[in-house]
PDB file of N, CA and C in Angstrom:
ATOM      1  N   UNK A   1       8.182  15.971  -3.261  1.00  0.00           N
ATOM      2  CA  UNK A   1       7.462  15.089  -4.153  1.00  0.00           C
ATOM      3  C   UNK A   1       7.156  13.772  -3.425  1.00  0.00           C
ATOM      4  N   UNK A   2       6.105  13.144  -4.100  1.00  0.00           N
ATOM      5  CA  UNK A   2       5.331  12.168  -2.941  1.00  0.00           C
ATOM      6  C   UNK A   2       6.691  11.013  -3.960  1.00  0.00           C
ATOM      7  N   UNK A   3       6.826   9.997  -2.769  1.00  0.00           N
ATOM      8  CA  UNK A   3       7.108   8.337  -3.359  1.00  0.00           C
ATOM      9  C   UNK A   3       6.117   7.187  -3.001  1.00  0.00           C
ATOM     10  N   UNK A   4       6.124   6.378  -4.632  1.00  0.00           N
ATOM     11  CA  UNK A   4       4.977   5.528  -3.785  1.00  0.00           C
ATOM     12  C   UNK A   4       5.518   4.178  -4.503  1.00  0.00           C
ATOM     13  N   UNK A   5       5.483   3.659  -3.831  1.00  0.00           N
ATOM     14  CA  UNK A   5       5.685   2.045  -4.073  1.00  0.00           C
ATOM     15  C   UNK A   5       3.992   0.946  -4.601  1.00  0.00           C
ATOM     16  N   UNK A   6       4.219   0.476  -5.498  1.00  0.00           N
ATOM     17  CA  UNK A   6       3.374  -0.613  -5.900  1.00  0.00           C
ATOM     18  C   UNK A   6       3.815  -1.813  -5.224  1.00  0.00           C
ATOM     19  N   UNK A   7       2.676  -2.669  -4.745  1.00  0.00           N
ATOM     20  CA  UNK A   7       3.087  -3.825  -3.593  1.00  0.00           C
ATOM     21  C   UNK A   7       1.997  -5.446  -3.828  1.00  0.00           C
ATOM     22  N   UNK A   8       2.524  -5.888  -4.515  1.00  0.00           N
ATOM     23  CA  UNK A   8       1.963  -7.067  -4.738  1.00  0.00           C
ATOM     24  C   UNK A   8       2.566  -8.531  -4.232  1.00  0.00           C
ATOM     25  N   UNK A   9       1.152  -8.872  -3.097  1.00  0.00           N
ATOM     26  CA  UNK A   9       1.448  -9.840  -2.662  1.00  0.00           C
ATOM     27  C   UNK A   9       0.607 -10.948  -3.007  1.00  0.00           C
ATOM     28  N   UNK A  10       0.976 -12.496  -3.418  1.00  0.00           N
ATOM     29  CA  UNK A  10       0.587 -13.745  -3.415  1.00  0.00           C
ATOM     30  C   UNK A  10      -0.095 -14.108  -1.872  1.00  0.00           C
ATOM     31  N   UNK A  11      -1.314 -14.448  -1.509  1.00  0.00           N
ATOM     32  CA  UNK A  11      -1.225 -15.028  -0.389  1.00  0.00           C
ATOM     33  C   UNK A  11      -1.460 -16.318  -0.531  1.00  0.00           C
ATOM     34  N   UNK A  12      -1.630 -17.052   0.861  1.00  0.00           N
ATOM     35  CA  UNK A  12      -1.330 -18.698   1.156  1.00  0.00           C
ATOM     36  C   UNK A  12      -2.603 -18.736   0.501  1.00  0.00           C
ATOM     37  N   UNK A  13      -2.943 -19.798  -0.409  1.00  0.00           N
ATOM     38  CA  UNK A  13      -4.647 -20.257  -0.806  1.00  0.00           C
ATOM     39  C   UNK A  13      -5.824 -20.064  -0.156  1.00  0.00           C
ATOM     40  N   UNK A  14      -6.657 -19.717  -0.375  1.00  0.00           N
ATOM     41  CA  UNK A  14      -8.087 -19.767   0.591  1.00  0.00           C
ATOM     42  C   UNK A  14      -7.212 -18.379   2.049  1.00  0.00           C
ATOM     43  N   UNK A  15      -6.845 -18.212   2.000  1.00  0.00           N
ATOM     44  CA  UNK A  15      -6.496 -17.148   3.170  1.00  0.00           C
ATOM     45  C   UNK A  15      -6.739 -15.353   2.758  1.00  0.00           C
ATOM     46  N   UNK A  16      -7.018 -15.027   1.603  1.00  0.00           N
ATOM     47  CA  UNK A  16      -6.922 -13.973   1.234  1.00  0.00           C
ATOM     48  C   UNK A  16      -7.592 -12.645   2.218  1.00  0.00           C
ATOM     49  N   UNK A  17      -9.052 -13.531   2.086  1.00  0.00           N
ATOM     50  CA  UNK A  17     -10.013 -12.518   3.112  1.00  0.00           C
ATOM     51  C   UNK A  17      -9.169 -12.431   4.824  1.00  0.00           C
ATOM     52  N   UNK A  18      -8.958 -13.318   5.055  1.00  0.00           N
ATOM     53  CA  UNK A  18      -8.537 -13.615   6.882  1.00  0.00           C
ATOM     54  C   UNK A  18      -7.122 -12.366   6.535  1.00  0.00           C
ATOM     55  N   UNK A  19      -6.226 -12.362   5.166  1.00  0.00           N
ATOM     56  CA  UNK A  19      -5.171 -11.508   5.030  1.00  0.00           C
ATOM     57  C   UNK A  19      -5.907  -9.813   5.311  1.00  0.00           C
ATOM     58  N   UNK A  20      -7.051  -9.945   4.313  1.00  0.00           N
ATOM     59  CA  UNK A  20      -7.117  -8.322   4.063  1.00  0.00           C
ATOM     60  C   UNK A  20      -7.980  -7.918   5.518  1.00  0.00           C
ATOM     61  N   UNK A  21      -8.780  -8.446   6.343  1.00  0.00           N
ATOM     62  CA  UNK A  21      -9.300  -8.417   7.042  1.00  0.00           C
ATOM     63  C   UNK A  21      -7.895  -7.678   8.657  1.00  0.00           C
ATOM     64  N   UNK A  22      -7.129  -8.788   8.592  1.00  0.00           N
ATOM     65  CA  UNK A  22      -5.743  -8.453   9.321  1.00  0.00           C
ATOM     66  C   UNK A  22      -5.339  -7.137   9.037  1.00  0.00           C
ATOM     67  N   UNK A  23      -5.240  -6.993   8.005  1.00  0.00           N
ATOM     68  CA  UNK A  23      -4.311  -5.566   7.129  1.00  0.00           C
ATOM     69  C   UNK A  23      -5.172  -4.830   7.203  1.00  0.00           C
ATOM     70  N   UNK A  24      -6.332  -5.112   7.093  1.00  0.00           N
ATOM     71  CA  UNK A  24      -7.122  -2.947   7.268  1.00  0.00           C
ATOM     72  C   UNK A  24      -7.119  -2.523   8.397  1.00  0.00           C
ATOM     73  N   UNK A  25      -7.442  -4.003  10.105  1.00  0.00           N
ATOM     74  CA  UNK A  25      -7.163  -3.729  10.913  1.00  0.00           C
ATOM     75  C   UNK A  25      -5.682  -2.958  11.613  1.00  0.00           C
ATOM     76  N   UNK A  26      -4.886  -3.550  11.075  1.00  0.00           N
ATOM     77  CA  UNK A  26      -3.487  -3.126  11.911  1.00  0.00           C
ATOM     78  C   UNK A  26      -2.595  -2.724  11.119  1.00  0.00           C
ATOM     79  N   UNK A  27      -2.087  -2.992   9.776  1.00  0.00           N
ATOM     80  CA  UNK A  27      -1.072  -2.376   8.905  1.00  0.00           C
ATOM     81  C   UNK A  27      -1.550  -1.346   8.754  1.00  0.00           C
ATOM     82  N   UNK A  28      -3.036  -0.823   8.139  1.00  0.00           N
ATOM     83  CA  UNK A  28      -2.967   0.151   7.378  1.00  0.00           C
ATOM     84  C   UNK A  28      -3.267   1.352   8.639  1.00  0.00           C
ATOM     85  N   UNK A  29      -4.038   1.420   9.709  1.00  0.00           N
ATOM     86  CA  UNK A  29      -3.864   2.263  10.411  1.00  0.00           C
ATOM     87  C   UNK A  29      -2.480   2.840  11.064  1.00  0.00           C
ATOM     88  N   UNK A  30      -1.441   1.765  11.248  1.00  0.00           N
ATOM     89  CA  UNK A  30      -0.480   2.051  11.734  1.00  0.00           C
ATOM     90  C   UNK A  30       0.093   2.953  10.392  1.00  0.00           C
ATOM     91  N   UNK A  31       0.366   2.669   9.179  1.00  0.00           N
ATOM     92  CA  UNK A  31       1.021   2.764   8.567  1.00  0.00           C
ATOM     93  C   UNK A  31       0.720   4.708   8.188  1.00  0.00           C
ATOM     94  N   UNK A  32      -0.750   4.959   8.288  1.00  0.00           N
ATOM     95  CA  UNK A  32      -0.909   6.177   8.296  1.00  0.00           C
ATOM     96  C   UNK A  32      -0.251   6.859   9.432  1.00  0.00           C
ATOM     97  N   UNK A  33      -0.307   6.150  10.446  1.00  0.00           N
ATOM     98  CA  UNK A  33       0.487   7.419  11.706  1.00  0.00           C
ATOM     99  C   UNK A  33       1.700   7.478  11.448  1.00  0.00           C
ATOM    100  N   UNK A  34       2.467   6.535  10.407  1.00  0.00           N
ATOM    101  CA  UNK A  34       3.790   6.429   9.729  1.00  0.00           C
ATOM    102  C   UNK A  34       3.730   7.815   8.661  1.00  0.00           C
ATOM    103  N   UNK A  35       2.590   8.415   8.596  1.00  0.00           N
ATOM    104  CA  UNK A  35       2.421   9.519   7.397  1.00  0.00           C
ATOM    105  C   UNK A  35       2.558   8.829   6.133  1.00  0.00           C
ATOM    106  N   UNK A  36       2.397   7.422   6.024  1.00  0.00           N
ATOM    107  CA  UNK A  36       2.005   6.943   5.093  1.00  0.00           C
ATOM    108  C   UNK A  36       0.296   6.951   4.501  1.00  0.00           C
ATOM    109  N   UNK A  37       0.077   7.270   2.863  1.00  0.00           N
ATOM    110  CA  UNK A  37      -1.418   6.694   2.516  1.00  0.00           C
ATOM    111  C   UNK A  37      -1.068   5.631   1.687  1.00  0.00           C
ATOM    112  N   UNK A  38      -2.162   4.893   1.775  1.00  0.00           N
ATOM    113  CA  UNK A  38      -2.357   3.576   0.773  1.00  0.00           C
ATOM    114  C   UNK A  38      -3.768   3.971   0.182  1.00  0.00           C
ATOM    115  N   UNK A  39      -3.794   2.492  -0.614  1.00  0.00           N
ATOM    116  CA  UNK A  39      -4.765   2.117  -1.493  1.00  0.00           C
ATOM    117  C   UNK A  39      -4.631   0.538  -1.672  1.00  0.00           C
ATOM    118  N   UNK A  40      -5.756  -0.275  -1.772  1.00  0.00           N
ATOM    119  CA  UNK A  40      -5.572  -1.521  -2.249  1.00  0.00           C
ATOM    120  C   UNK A  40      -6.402  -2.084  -2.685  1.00  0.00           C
ATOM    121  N   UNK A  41      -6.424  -3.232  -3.724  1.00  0.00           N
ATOM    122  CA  UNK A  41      -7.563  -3.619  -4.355  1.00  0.00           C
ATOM    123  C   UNK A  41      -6.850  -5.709  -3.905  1.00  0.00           C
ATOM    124  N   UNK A  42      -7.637  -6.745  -4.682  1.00  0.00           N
ATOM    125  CA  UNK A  42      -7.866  -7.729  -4.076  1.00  0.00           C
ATOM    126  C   UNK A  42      -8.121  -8.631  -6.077  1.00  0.00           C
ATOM    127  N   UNK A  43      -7.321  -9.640  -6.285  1.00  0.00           N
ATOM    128  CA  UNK A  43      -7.475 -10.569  -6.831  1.00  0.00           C
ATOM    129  C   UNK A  43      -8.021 -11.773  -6.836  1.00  0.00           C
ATOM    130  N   UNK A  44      -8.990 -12.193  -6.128  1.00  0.00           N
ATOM    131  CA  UNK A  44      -9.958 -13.463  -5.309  1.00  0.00           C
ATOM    132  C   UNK A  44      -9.481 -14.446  -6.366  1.00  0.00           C
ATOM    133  N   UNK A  45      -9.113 -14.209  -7.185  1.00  0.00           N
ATOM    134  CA  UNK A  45      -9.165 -15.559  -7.796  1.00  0.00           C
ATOM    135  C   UNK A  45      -7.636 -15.819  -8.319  1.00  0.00           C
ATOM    136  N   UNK A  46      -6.839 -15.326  -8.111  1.00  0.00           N
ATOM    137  CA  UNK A  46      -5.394 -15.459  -7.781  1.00  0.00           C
ATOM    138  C   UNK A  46      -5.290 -15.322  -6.563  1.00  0.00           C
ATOM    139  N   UNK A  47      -5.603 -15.283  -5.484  1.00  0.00           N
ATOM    140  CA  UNK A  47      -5.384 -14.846  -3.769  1.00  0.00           C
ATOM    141  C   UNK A  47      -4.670 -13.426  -4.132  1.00  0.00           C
ATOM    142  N   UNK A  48      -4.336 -12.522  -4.679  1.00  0.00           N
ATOM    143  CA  UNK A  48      -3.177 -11.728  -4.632  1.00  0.00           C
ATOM    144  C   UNK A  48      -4.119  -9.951  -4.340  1.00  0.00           C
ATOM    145  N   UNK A  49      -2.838  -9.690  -3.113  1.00  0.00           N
ATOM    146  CA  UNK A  49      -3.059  -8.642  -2.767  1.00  0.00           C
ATOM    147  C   UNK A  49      -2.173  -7.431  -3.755  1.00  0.00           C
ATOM    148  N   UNK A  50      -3.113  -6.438  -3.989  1.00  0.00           N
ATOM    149  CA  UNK A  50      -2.252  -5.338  -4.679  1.00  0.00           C
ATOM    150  C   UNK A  50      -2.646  -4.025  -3.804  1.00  0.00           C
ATOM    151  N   UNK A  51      -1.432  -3.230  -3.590  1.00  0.00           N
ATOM    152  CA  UNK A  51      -1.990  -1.814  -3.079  1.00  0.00           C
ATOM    153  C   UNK A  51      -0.779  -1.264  -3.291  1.00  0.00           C
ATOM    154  N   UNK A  52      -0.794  -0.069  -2.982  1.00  0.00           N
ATOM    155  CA  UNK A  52      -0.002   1.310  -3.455  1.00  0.00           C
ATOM    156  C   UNK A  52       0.215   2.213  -1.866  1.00  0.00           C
ATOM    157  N   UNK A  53       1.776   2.570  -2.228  1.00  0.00           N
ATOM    158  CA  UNK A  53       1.772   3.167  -0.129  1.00  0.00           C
ATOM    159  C   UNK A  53       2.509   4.264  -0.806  1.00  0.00           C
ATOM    160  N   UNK A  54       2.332   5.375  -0.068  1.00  0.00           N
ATOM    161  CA  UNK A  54       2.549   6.441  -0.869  1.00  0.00           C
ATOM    162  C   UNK A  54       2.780   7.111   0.786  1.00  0.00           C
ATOM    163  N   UNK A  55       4.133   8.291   0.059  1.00  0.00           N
ATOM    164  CA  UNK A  55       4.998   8.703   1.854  1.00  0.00           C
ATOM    165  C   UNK A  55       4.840   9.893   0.763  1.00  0.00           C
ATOM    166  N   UNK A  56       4.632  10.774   1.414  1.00  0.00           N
ATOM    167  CA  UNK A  56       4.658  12.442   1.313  1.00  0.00           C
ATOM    168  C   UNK A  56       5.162  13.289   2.290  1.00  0.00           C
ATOM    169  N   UNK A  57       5.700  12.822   3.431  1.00  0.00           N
ATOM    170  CA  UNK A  57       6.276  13.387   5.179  1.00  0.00           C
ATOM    171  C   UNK A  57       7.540  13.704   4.416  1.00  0.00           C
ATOM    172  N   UNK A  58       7.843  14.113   6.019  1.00  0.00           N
ATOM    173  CA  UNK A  58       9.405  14.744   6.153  1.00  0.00           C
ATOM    174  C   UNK A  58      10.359  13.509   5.656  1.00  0.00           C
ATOM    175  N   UNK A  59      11.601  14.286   5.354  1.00  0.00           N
ATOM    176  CA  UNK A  59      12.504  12.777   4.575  1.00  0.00           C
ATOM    177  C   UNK A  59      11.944  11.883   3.929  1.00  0.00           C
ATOM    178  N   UNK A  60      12.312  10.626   3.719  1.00  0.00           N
ATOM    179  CA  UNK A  60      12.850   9.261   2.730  1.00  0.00           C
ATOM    180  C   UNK A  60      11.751   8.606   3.076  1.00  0.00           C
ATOM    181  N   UNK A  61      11.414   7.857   1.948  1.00  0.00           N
ATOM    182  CA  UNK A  61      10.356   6.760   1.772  1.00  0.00           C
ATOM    183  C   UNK A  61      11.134   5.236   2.650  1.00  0.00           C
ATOM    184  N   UNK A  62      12.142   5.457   2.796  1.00  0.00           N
ATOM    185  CA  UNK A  62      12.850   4.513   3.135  1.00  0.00           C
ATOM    186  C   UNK A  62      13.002   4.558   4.570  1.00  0.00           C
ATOM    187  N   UNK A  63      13.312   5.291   4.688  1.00  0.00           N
ATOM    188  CA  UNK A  63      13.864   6.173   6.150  1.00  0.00           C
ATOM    189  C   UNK A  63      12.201   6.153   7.393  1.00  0.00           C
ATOM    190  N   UNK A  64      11.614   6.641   6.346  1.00  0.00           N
ATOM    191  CA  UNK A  64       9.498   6.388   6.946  1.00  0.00           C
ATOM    192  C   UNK A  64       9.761   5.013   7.425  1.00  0.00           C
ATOM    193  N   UNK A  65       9.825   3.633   6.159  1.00  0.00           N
ATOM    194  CA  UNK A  65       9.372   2.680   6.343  1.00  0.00           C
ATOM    195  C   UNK A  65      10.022   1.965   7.113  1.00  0.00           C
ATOM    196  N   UNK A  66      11.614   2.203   7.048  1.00  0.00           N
ATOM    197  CA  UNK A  66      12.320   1.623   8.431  1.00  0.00           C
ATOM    198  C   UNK A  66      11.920   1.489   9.898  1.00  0.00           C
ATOM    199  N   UNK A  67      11.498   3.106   9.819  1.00  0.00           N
ATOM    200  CA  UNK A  67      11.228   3.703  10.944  1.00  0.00           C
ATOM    201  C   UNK A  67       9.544   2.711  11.217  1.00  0.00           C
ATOM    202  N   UNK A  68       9.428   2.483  10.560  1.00  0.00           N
ATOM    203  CA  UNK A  68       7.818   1.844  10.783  1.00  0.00           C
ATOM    204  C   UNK A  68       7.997   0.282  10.916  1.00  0.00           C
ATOM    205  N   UNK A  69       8.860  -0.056  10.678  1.00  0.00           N
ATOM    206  CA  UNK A  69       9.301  -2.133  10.558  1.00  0.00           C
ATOM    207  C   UNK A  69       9.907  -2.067  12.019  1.00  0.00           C
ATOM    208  N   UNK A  70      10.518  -0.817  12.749  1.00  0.00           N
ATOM    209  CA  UNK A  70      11.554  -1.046  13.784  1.00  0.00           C
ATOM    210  C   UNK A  70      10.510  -0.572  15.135  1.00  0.00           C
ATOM    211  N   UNK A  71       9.919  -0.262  14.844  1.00  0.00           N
ATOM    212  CA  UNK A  71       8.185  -0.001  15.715  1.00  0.00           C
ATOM    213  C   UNK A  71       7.948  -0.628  16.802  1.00  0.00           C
ATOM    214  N   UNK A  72       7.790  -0.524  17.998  1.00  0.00           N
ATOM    215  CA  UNK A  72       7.359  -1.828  19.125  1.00  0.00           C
ATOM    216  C   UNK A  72       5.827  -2.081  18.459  1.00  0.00           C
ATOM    217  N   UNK A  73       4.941  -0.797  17.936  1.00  0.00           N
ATOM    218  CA  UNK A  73       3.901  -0.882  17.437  1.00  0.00           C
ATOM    219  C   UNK A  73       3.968  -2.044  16.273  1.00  0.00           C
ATOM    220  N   UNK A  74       4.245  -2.054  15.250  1.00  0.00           N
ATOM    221  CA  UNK A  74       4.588  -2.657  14.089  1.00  0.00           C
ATOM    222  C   UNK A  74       4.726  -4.068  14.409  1.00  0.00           C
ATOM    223  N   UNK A  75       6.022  -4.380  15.573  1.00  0.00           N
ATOM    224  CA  UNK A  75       6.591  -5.930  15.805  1.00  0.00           C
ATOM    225  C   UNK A  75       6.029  -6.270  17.081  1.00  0.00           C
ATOM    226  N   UNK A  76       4.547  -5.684  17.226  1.00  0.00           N
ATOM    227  CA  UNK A  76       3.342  -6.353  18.323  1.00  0.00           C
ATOM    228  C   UNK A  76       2.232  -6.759  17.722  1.00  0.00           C
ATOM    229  N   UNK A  77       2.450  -6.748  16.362  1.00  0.00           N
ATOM    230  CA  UNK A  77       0.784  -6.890  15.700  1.00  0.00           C
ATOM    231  C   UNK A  77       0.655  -8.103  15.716  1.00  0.00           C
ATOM    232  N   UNK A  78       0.028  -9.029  16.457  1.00  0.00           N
ATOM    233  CA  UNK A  78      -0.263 -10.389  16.090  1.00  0.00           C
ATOM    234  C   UNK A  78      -2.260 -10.644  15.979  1.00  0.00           C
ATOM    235  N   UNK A  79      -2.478 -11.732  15.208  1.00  0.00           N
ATOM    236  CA  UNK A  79      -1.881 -12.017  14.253  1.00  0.00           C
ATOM    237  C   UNK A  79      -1.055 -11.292  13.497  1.00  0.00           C
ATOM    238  N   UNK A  80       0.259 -11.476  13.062  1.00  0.00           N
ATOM    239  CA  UNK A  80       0.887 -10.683  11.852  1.00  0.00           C
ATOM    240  C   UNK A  80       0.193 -11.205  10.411  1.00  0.00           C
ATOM    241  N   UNK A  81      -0.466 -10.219   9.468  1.00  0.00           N
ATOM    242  CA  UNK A  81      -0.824 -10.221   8.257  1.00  0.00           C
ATOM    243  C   UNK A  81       0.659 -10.369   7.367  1.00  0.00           C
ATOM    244  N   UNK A  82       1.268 -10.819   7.482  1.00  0.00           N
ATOM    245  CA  UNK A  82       2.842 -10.667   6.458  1.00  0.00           C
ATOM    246  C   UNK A  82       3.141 -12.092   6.810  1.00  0.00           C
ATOM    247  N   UNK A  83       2.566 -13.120   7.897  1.00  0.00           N
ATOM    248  CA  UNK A  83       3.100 -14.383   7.934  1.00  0.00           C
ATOM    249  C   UNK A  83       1.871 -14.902   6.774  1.00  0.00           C
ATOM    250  N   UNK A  84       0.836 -14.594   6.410  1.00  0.00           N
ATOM    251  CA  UNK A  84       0.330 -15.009   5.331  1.00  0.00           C
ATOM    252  C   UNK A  84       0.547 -14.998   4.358  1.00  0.00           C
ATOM    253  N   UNK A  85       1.558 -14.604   3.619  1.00  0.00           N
ATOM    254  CA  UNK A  85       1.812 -14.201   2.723  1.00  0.00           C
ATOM    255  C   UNK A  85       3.268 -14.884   1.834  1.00  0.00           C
ATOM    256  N   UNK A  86       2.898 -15.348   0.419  1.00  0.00           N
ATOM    257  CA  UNK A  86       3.063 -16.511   0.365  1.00  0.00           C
ATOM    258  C   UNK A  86       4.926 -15.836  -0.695  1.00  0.00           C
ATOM    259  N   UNK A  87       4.485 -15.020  -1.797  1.00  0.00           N
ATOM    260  CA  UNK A  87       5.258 -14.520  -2.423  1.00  0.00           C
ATOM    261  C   UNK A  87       5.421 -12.548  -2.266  1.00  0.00           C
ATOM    262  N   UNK A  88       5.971 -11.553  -2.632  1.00  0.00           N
ATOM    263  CA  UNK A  88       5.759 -10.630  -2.475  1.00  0.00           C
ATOM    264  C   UNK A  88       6.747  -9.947  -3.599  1.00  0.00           C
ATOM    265  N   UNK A  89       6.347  -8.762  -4.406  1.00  0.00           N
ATOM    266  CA  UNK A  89       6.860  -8.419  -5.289  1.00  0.00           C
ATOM    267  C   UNK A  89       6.573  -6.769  -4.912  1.00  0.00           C
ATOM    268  N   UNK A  90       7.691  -6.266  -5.595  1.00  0.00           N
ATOM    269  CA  UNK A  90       7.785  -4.684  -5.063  1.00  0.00           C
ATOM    270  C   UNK A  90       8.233  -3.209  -6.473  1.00  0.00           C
ATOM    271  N   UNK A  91       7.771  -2.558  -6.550  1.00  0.00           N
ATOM    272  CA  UNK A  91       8.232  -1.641  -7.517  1.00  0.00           C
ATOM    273  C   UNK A  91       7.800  -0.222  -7.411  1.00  0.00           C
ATOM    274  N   UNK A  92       8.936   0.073  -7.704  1.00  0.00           N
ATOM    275  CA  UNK A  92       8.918   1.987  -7.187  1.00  0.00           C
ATOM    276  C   UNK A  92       8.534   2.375  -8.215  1.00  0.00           C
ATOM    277  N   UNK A  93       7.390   3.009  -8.485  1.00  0.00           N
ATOM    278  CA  UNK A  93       6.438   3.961  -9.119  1.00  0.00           C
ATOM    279  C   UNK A  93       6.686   5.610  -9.388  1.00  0.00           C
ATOM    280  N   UNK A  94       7.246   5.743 -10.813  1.00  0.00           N
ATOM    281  CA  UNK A  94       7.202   7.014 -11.480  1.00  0.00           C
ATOM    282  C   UNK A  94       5.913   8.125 -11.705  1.00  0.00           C
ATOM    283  N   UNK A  95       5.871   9.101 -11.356  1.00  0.00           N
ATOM    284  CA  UNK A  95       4.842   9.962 -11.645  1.00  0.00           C
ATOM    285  C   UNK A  95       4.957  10.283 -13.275  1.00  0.00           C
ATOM    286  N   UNK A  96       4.313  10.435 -13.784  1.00  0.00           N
ATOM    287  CA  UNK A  96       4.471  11.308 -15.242  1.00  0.00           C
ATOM    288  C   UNK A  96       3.962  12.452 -14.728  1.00  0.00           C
ATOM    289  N   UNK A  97       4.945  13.393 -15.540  1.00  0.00           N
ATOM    290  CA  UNK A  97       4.994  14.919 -15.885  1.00  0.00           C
ATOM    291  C   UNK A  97       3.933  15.389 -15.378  1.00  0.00           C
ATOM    292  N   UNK A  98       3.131  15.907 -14.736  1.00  0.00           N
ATOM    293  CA  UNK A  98       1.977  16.818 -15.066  1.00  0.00           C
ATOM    294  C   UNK A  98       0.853  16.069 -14.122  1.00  0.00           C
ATOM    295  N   UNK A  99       1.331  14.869 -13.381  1.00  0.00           N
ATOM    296  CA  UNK A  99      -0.138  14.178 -12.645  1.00  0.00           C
ATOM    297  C   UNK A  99      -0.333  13.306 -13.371  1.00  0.00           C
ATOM    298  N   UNK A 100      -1.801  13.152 -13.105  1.00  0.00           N
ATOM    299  CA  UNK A 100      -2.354  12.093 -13.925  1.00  0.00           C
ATOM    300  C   UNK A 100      -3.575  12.789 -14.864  1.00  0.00           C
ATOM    301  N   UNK A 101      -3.337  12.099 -16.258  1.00  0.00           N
ATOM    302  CA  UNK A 101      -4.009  12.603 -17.153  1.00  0.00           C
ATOM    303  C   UNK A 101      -4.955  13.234 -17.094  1.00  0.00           C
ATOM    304  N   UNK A 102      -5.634  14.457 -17.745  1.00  0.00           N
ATOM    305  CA  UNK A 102      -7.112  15.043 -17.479  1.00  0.00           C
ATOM    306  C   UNK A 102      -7.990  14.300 -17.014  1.00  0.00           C
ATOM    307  N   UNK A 103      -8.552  12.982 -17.794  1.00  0.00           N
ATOM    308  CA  UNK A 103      -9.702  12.304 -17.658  1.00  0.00           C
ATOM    309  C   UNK A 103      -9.982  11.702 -16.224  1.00  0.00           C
ATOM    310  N   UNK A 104      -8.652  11.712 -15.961  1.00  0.00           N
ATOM    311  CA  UNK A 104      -8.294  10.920 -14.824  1.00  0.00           C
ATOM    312  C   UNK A 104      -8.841  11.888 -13.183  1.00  0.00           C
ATOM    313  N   UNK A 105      -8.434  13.169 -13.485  1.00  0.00           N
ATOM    314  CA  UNK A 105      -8.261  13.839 -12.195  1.00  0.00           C
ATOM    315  C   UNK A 105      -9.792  14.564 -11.615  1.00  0.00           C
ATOM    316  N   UNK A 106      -9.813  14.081 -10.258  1.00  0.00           N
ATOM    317  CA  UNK A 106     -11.238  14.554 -10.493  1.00  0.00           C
ATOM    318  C   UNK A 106     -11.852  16.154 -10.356  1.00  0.00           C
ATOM    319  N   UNK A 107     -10.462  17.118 -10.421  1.00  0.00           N
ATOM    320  CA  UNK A 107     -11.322  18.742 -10.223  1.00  0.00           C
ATOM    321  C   UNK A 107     -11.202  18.867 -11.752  1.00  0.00           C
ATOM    322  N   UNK A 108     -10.919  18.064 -13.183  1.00  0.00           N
ATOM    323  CA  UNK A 108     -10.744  18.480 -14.551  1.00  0.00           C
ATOM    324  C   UNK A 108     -12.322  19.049 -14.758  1.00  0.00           C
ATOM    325  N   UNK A 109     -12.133  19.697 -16.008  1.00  0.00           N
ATOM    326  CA  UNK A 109     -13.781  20.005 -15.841  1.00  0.00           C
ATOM    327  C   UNK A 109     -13.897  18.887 -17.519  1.00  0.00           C
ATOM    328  N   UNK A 110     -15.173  18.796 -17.732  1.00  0.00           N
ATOM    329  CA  UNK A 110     -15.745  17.647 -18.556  1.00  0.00           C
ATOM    330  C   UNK A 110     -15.009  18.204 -19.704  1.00  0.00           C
ATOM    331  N   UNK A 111     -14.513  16.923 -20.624  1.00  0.00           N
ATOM    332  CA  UNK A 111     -14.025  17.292 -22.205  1.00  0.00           C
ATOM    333  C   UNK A 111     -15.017  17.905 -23.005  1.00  0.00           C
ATOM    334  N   UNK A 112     -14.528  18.198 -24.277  1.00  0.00           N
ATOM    335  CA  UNK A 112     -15.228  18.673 -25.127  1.00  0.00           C
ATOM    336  C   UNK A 112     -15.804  17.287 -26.262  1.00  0.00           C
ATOM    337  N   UNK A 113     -15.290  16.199 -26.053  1.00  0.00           N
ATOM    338  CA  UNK A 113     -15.160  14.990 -27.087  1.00  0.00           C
ATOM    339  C   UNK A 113     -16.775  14.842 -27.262  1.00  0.00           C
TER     340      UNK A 113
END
């Protein structure tokens, strides 16, 4: 079963773009050869970054991400996108039963409503 963490970060004021710009370059590619996927969307008017990292590999979501912080790859990225970053909030994400709702999934075939 996949684990995925929800990841919301505050960045420094006026820095948001220079953040996400950093992060598509170097977190998120690395983070896939980690057999990690993401997703992320962007609050411009709170600075705040939100995205979703989702580990489906061999072993621990934990065990992945260690393995990815302890990286020569990882602790060479400069600029580092994580010194921007002002607050950071974290929460492990439950699947419900069954996926995600019909409406939601995109091979459902159209309702009857």
């Amino acid at each position: 079963m996949a684990q995925a963490q929800m990841r919301m970060y505050t960045i420094e004021p006026g820095r948001l773009d220079e953040f996400v710009k950093a992060w598509s370059a170097t977190v998120r590619p690395l983070r896939r050869d980690f057999g990690f996927e993401s997703a992320a969307w962007t609050v411009p008017e709170e600075d705040l970054f939100v995205w979703l990292l989702t580990f489906r590999g061999k072993g621990t979501f934990e065990d992945a991400d260690a393995e990815y912080y302890a990286s020569p790859r990882r602790q060479a990225i400069t600029p580092d996108p994580a010194d921007l970053i002002a607050r950071k909030e974290t929460r492990w994400l439950t699947p419900l039963s069954g996926g995600a709702p019909p409406s939601a999934r995109s091979d459902s075939a159209p309702s009857d409503r």
